[in-house]
N, C-alpha and C. Protein backbone atom coordinates (compact mmCIF):
# COMPACT_ATOMS: atom_id res chain seq x y z
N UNK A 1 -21.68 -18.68 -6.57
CA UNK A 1 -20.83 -19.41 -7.47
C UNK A 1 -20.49 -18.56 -8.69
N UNK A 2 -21.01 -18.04 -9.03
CA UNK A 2 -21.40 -16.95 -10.46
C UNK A 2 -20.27 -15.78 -9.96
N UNK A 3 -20.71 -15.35 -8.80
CA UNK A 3 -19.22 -14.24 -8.39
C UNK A 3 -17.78 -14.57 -7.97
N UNK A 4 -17.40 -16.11 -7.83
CA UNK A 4 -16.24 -16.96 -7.92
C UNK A 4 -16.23 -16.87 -9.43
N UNK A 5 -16.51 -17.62 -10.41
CA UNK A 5 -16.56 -17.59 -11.54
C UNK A 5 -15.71 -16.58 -12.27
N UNK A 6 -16.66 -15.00 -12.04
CA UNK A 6 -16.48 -13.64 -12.26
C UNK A 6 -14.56 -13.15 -11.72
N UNK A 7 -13.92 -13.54 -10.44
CA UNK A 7 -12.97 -13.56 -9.75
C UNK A 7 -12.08 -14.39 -10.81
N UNK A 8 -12.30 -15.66 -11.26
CA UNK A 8 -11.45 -16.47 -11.40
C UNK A 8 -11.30 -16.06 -13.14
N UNK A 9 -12.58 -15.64 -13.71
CA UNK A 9 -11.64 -14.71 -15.37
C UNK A 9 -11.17 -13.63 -14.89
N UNK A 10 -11.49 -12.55 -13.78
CA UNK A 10 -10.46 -11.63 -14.25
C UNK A 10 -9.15 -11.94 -13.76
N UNK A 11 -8.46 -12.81 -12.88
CA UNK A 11 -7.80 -13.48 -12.53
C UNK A 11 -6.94 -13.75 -13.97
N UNK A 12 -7.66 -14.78 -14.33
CA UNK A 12 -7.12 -15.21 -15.57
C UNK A 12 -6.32 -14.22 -16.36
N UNK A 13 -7.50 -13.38 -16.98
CA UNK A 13 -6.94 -12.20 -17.90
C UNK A 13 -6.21 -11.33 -17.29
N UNK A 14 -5.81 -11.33 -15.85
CA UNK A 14 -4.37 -10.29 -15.41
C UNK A 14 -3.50 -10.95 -15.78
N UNK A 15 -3.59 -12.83 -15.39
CA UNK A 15 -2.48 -13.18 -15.87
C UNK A 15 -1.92 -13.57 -17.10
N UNK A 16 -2.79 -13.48 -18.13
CA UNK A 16 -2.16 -13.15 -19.49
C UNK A 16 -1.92 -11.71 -20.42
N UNK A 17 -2.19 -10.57 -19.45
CA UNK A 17 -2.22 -9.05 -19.83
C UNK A 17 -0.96 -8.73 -20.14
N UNK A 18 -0.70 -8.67 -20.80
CA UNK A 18 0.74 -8.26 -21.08
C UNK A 18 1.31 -6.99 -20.66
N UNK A 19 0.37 -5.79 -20.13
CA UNK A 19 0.60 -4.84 -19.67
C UNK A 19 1.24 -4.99 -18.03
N UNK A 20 1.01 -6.42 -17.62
CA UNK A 20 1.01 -6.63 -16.29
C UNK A 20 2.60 -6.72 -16.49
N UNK A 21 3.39 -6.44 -14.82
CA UNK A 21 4.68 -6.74 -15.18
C UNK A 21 4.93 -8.18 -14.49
N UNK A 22 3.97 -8.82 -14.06
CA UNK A 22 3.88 -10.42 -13.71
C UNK A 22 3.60 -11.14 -14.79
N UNK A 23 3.10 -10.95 -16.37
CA UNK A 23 2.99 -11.62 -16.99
C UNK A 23 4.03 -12.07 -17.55
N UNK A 24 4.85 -11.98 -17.47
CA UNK A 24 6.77 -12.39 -18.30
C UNK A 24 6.51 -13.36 -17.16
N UNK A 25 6.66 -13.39 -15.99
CA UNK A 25 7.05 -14.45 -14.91
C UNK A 25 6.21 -15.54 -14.97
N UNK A 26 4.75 -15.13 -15.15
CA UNK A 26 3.85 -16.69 -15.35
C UNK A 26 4.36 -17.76 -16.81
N UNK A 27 4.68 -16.57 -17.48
CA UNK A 27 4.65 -17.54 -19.07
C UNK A 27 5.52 -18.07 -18.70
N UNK A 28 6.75 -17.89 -18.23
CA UNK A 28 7.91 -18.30 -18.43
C UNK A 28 7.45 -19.81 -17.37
N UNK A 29 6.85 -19.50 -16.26
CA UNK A 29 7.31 -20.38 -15.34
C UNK A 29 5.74 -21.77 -15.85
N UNK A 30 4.95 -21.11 -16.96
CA UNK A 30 3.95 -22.04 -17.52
C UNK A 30 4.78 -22.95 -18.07
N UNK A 31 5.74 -22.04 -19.33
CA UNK A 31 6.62 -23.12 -20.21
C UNK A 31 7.38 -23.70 -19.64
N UNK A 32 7.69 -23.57 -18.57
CA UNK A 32 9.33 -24.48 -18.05
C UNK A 32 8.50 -26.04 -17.46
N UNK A 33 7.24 -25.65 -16.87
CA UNK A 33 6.55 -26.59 -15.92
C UNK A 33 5.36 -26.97 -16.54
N UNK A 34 5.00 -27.18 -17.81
CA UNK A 34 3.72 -26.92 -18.25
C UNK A 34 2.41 -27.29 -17.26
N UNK A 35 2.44 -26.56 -16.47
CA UNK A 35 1.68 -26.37 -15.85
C UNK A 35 0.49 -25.10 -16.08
N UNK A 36 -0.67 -24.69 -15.94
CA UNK A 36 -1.34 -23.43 -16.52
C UNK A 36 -1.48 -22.39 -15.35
N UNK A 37 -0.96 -21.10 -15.64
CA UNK A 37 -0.63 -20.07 -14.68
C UNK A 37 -2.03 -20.00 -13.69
N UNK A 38 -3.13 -20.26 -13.95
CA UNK A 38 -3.74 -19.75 -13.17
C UNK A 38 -3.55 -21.12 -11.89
N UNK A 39 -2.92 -22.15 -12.05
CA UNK A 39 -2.40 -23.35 -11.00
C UNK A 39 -1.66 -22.20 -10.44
N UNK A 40 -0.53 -22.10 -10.90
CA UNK A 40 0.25 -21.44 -10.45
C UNK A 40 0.25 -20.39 -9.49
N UNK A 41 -0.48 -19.30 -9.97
CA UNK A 41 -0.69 -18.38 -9.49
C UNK A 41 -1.70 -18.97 -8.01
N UNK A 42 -2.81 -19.97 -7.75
CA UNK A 42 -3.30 -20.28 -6.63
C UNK A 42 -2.11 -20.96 -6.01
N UNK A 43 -1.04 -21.61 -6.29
CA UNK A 43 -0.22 -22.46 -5.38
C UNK A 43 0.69 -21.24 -4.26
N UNK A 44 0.74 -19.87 -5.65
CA UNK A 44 1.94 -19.20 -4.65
C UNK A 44 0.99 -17.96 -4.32
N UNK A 45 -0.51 -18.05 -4.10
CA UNK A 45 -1.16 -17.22 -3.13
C UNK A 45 -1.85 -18.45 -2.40
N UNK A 46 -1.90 -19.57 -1.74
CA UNK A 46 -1.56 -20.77 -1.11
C UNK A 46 -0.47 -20.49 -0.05
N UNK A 47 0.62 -20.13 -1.09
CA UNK A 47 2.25 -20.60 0.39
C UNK A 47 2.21 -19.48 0.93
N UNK A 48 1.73 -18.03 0.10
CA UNK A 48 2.41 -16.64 0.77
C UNK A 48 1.26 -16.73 2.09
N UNK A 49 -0.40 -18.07 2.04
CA UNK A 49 -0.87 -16.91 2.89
C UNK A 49 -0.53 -18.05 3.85
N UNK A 50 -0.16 -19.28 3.61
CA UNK A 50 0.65 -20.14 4.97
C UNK A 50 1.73 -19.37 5.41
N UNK A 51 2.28 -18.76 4.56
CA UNK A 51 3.66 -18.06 5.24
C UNK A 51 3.39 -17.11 6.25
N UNK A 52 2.04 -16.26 5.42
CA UNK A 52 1.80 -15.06 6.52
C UNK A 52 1.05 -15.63 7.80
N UNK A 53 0.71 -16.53 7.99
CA UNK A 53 -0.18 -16.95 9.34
C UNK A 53 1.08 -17.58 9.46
N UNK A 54 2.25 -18.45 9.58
CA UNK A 54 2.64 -19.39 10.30
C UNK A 54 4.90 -18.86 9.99
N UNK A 55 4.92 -18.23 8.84
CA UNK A 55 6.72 -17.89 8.69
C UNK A 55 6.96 -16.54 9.32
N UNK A 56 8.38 -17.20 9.37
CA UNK A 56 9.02 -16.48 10.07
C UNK A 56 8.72 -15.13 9.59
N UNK A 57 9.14 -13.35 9.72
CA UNK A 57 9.34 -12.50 9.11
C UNK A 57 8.11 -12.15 8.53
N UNK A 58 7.15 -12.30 8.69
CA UNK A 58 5.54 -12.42 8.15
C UNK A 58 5.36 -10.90 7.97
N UNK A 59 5.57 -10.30 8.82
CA UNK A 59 5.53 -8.63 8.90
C UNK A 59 5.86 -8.15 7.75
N UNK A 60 7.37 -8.44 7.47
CA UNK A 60 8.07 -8.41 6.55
C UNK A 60 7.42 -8.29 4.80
N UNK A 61 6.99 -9.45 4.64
CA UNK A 61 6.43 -10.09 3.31
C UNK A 61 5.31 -9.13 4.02
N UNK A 62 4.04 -9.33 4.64
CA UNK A 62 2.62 -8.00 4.03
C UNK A 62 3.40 -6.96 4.33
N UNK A 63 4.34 -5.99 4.80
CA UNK A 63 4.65 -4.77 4.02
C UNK A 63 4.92 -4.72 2.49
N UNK A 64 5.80 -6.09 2.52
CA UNK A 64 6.38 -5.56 0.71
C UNK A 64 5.04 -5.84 -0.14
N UNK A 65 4.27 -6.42 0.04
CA UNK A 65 3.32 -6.39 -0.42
C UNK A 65 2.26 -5.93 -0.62
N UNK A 66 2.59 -4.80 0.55
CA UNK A 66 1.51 -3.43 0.51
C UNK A 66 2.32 -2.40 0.02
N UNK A 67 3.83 -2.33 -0.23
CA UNK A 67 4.48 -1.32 -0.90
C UNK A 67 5.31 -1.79 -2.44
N UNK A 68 5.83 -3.26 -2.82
CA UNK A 68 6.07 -3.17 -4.00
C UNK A 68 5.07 -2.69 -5.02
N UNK A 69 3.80 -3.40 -5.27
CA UNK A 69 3.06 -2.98 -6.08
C UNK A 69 2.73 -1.82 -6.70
N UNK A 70 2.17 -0.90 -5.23
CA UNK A 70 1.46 0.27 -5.33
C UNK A 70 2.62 1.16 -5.74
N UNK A 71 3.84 1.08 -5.03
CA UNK A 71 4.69 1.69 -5.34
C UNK A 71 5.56 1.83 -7.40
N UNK A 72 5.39 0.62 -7.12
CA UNK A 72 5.45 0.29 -9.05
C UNK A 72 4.29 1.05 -9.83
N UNK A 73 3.13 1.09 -9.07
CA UNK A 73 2.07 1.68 -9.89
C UNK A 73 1.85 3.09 -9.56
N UNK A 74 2.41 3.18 -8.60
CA UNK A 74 2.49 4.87 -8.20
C UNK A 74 3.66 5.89 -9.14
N UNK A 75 4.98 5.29 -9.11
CA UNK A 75 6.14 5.80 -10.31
C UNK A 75 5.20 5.28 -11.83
N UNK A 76 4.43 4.82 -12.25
CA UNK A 76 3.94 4.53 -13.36
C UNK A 76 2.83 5.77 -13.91
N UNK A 77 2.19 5.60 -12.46
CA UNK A 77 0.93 6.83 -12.59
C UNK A 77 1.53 8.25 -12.82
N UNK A 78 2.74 8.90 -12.23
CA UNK A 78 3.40 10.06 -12.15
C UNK A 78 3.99 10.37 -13.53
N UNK A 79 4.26 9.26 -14.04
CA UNK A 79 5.14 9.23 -15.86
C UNK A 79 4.05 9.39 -16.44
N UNK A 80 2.56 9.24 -16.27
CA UNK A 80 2.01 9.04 -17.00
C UNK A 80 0.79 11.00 -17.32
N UNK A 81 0.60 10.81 -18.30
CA UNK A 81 0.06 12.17 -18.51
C UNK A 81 -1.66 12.44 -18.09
N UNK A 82 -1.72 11.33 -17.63
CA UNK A 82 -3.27 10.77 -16.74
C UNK A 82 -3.04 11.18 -15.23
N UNK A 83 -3.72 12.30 -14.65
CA UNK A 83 -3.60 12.79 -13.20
C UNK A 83 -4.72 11.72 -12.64
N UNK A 84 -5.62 11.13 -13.36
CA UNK A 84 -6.43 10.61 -12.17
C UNK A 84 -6.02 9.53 -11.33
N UNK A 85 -4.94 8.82 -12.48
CA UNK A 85 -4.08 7.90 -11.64
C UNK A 85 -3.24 8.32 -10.48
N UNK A 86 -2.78 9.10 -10.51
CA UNK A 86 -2.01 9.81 -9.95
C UNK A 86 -2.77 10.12 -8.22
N UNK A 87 -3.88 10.51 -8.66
CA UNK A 87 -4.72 11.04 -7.13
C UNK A 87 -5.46 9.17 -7.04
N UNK A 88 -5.35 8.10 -7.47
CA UNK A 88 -5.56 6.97 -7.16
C UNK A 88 -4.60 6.31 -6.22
N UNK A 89 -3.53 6.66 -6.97
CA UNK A 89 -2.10 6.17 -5.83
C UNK A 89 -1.86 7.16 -4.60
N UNK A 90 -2.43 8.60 -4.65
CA UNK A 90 -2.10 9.04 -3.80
C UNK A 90 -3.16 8.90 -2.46
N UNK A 91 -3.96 8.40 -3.18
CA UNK A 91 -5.11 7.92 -2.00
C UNK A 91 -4.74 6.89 -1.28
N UNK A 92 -4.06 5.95 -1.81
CA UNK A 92 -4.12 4.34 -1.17
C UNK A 92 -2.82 4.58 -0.28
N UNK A 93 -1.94 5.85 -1.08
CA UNK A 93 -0.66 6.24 0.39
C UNK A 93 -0.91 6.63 1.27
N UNK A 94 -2.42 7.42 1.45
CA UNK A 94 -2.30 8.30 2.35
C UNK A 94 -3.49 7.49 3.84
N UNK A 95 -3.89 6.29 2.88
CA UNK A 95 -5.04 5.08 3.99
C UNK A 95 -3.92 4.48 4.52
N UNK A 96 -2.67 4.17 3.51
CA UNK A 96 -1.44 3.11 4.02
C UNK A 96 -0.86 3.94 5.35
N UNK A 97 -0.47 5.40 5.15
CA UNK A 97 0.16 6.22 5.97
C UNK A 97 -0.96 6.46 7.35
N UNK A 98 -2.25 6.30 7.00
CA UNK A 98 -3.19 6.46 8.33
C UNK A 98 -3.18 4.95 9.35
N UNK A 99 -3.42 4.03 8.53
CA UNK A 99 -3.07 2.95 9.28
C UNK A 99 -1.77 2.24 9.66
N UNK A 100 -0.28 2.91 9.34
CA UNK A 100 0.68 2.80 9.74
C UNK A 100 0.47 3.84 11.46
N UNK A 101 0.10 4.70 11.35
CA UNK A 101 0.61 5.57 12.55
C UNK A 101 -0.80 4.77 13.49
N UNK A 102 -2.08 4.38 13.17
CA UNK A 102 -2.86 4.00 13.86
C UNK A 102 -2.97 2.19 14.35
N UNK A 103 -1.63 2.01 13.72
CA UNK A 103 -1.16 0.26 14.34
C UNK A 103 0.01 0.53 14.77
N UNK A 104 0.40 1.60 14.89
CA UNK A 104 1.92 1.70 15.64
C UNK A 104 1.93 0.98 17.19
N UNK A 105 0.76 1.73 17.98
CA UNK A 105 0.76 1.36 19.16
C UNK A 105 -0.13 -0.15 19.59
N UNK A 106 -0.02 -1.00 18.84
CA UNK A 106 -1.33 -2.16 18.88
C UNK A 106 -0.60 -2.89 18.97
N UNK A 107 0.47 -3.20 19.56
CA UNK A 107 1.18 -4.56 19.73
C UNK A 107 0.12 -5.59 20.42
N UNK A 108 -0.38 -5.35 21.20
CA UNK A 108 -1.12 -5.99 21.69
C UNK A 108 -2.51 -7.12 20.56
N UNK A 109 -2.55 -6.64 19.92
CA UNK A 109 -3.56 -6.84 18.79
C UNK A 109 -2.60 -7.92 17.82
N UNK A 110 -1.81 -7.65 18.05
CA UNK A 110 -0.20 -9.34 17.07
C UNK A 110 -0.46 -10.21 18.39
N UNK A 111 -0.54 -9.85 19.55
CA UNK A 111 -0.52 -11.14 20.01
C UNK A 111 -1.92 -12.28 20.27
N UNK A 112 -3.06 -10.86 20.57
CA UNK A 112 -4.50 -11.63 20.24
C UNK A 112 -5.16 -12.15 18.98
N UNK A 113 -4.10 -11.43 17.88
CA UNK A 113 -4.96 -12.22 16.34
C UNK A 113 -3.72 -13.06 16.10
N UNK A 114 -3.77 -14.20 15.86
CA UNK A 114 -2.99 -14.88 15.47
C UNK A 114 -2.72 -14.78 13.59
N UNK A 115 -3.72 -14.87 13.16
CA UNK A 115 -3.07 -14.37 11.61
C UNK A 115 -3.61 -12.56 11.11
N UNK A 116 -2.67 -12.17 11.80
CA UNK A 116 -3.12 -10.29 11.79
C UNK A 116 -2.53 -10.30 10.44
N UNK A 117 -1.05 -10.79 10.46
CA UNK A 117 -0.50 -10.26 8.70
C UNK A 117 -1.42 -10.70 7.58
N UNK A 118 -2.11 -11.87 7.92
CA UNK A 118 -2.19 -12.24 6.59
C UNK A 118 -3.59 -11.22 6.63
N UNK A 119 -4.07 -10.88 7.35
CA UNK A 119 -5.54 -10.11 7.12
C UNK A 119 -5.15 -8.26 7.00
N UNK A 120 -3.75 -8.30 7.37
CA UNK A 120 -3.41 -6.99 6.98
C UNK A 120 -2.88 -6.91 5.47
N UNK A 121 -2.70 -7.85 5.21
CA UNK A 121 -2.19 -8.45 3.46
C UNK A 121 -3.46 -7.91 2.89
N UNK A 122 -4.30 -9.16 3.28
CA UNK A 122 -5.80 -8.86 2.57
C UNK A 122 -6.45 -7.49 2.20
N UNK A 123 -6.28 -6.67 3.45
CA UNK A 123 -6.51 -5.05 4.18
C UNK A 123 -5.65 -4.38 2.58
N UNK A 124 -4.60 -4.59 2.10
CA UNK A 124 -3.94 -4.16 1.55
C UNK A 124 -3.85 -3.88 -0.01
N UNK A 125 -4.25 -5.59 -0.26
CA UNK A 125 -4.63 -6.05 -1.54
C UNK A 125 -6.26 -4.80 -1.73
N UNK A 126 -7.07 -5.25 -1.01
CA UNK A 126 -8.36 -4.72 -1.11
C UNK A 126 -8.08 -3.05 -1.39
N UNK A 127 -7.29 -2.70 -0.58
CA UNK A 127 -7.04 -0.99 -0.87
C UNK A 127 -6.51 -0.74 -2.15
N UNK A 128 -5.71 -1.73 -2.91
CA UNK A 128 -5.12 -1.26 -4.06
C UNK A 128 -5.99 -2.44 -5.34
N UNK A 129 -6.56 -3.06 -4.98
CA UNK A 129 -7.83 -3.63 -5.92
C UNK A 129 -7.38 -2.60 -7.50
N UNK A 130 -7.72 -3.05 -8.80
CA UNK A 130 -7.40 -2.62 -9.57
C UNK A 130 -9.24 -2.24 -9.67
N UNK A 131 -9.84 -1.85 -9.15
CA UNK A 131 -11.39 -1.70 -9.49
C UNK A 131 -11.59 0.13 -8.96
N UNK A 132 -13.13 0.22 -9.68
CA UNK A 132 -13.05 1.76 -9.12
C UNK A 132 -13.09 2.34 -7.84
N UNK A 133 -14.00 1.71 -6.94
CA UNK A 133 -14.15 1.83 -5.59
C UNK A 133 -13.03 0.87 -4.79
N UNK A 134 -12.16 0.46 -4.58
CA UNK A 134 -11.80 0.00 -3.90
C UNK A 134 -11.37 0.23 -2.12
N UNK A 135 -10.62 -0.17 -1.72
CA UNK A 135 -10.33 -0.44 -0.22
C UNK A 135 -10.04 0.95 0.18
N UNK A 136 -8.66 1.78 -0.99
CA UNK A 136 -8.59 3.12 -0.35
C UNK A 136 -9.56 4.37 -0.47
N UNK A 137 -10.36 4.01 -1.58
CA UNK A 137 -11.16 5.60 -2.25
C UNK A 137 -12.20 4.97 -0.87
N UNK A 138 -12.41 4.24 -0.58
CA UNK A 138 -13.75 3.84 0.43
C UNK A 138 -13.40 4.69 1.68
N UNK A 139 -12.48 3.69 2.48
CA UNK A 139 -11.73 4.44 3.41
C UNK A 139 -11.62 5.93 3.44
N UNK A 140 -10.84 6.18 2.51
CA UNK A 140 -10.22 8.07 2.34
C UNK A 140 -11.96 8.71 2.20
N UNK A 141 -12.65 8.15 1.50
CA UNK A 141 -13.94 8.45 1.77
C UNK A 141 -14.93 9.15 3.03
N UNK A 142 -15.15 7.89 3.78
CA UNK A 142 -15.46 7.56 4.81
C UNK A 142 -15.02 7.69 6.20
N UNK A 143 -13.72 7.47 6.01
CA UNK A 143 -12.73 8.19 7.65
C UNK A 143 -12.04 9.28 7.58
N UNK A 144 -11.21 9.12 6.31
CA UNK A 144 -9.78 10.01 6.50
C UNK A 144 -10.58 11.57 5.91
N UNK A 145 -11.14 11.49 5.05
CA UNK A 145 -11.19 13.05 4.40
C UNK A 145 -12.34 13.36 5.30
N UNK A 146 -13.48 12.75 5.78
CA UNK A 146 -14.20 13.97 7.54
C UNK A 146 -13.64 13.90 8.52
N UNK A 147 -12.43 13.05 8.76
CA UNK A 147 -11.59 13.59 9.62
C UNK A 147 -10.69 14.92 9.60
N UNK A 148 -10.39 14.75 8.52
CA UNK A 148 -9.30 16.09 8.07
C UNK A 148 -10.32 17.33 7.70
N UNK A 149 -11.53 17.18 6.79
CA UNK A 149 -12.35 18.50 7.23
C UNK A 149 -12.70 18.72 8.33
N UNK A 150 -13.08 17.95 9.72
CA UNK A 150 -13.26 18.19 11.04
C UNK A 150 -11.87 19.08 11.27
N UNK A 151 -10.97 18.60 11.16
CA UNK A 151 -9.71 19.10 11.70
C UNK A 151 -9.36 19.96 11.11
N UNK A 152 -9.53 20.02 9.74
CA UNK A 152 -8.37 20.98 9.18
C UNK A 152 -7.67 22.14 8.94
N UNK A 153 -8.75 23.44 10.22
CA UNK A 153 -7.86 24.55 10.55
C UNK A 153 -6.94 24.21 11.64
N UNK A 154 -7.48 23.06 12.71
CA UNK A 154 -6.16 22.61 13.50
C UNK A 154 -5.05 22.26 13.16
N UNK A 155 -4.99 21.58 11.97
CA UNK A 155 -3.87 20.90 11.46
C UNK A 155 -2.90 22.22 11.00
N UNK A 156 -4.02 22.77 9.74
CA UNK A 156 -3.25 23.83 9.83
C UNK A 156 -2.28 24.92 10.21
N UNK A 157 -3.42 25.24 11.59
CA UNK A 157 -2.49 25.90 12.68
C UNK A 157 -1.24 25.29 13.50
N UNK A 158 -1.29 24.09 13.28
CA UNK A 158 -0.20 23.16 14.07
C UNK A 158 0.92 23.20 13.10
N UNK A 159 0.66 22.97 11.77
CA UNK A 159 1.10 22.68 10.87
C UNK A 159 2.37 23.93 10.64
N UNK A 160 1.36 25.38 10.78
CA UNK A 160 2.27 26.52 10.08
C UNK A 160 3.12 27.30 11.87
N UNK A 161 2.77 26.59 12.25
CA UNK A 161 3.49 26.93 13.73
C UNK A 161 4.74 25.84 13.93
N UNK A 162 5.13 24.92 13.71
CA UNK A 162 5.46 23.80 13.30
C UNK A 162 6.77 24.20 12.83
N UNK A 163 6.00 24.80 11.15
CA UNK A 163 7.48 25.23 10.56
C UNK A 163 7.46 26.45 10.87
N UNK A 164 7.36 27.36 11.50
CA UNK A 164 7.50 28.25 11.25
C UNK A 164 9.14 28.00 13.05
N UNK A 165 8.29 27.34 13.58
CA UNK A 165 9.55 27.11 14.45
C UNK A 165 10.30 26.42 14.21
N UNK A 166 10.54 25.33 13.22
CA UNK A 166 11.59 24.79 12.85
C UNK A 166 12.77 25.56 11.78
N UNK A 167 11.99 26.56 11.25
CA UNK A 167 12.32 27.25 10.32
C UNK A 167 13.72 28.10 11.11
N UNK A 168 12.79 28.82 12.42
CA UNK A 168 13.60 29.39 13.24
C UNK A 168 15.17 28.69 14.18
N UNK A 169 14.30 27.43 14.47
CA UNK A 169 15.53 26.82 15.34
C UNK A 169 16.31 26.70 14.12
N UNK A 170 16.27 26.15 13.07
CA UNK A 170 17.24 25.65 11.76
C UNK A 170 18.08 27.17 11.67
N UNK A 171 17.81 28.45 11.46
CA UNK A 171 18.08 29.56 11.56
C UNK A 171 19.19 29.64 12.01
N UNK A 172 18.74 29.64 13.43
CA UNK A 172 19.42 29.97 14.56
C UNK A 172 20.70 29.63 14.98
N UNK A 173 20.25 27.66 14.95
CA UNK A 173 21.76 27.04 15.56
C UNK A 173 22.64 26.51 13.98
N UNK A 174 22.39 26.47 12.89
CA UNK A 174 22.76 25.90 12.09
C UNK A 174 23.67 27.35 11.11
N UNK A 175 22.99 27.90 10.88
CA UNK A 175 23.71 29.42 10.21
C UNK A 175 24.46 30.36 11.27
N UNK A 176 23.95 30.03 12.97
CA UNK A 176 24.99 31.44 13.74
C UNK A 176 26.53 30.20 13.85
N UNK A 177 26.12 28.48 14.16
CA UNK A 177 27.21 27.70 14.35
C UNK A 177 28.03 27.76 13.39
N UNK A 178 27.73 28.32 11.71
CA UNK A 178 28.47 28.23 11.03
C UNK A 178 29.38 29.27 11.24
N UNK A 179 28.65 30.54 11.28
CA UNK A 179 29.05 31.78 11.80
C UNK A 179 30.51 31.99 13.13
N UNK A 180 30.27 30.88 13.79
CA UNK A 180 31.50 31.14 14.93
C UNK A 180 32.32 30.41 14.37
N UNK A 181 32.82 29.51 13.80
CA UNK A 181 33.46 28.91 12.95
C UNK A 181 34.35 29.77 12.12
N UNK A 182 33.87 30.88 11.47
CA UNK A 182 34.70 31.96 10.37
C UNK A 182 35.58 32.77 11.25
């Protein structure tokens, strides 16, 4: 009960932070309805997560919701003269970018979980958690960065062979095609 508690002030205090760019939208929509944002704020994480188990386009809504945010806080971190932010956002792109290519082929897995979005929502929220450890430093932790030291003269070598032939085909047909042309 004590760690609900703990959830429901910092809750609170995001939604009166003025640094937040959701706080203009609660006040406003407190004063119109006097209703108190933190109602608020449970009614429309309530509909989004009926929407994601049961509306249409569900896919839809947990992407933007795994890319408006981070993405707002990622152009924020880059303006900002603080690099650690910077390697914070670039972590949670690069768990987002591992589990995009590693649910590509799982169709099968939308039709056996019936609420996959809303737990890929969750998956999402948790990675970009405003806390120190969260969903991506864990992950990038734990899978992605001993994967990539396991790998990473392969990659490498794939990598500089890669371009080094694209470099060539681009060469070849793109500068001699211009060439017969003159």
């Amino acid at each position: 009960m004590i760690k609900v508690q703990e959830i429901k002030d910092q809750v609170d205090k995001s939604l009166t932070d003025e640094s937040k760019p959701w706080t203009p939208i609660f006040a406003l929509l407190e004063s119109k309805t006097g209703v108190k944002r933190s109602y608020l704020f449970s009614g429309f994480v309530g509909f989004v997560v009926l929407y994601l188990i049961f509306g249409y386009a569900a896919q839809l809504v947990c992407n933007i919701i795994g890319f408006v945010y981070p993405a707002y806080c990622s152009i924020r971190a880059l303006e900002s003269p603080n690099k650690e932010d910077d390697t914070k956002w670039l972590t949670y792109w690069t768990v987002f970018a591992f589990l995009s290519i590693v649910e590509f082929p799982s169709e099968i897995i939308l039709r056996v979980i019936p609420v996959y979005w809303l737990l890929k929502c969750i998956f999402f929220i948790w990675c970009y958690l405003p806390i120190e450890n969260n969903g991506s430093i864990i992950l990038y932790r734990r899978l992605v960065r001993p994967m990539y030291l396991k790998y990473q003269n392969n990659i490498e070598d794939v990598t500089s062979k890669l371009t080094s032939q694209a470099t060539k085909y681009i060469a070849k047909n793109l500068f001699e095609d211009g060439k017969k042309g003159e």
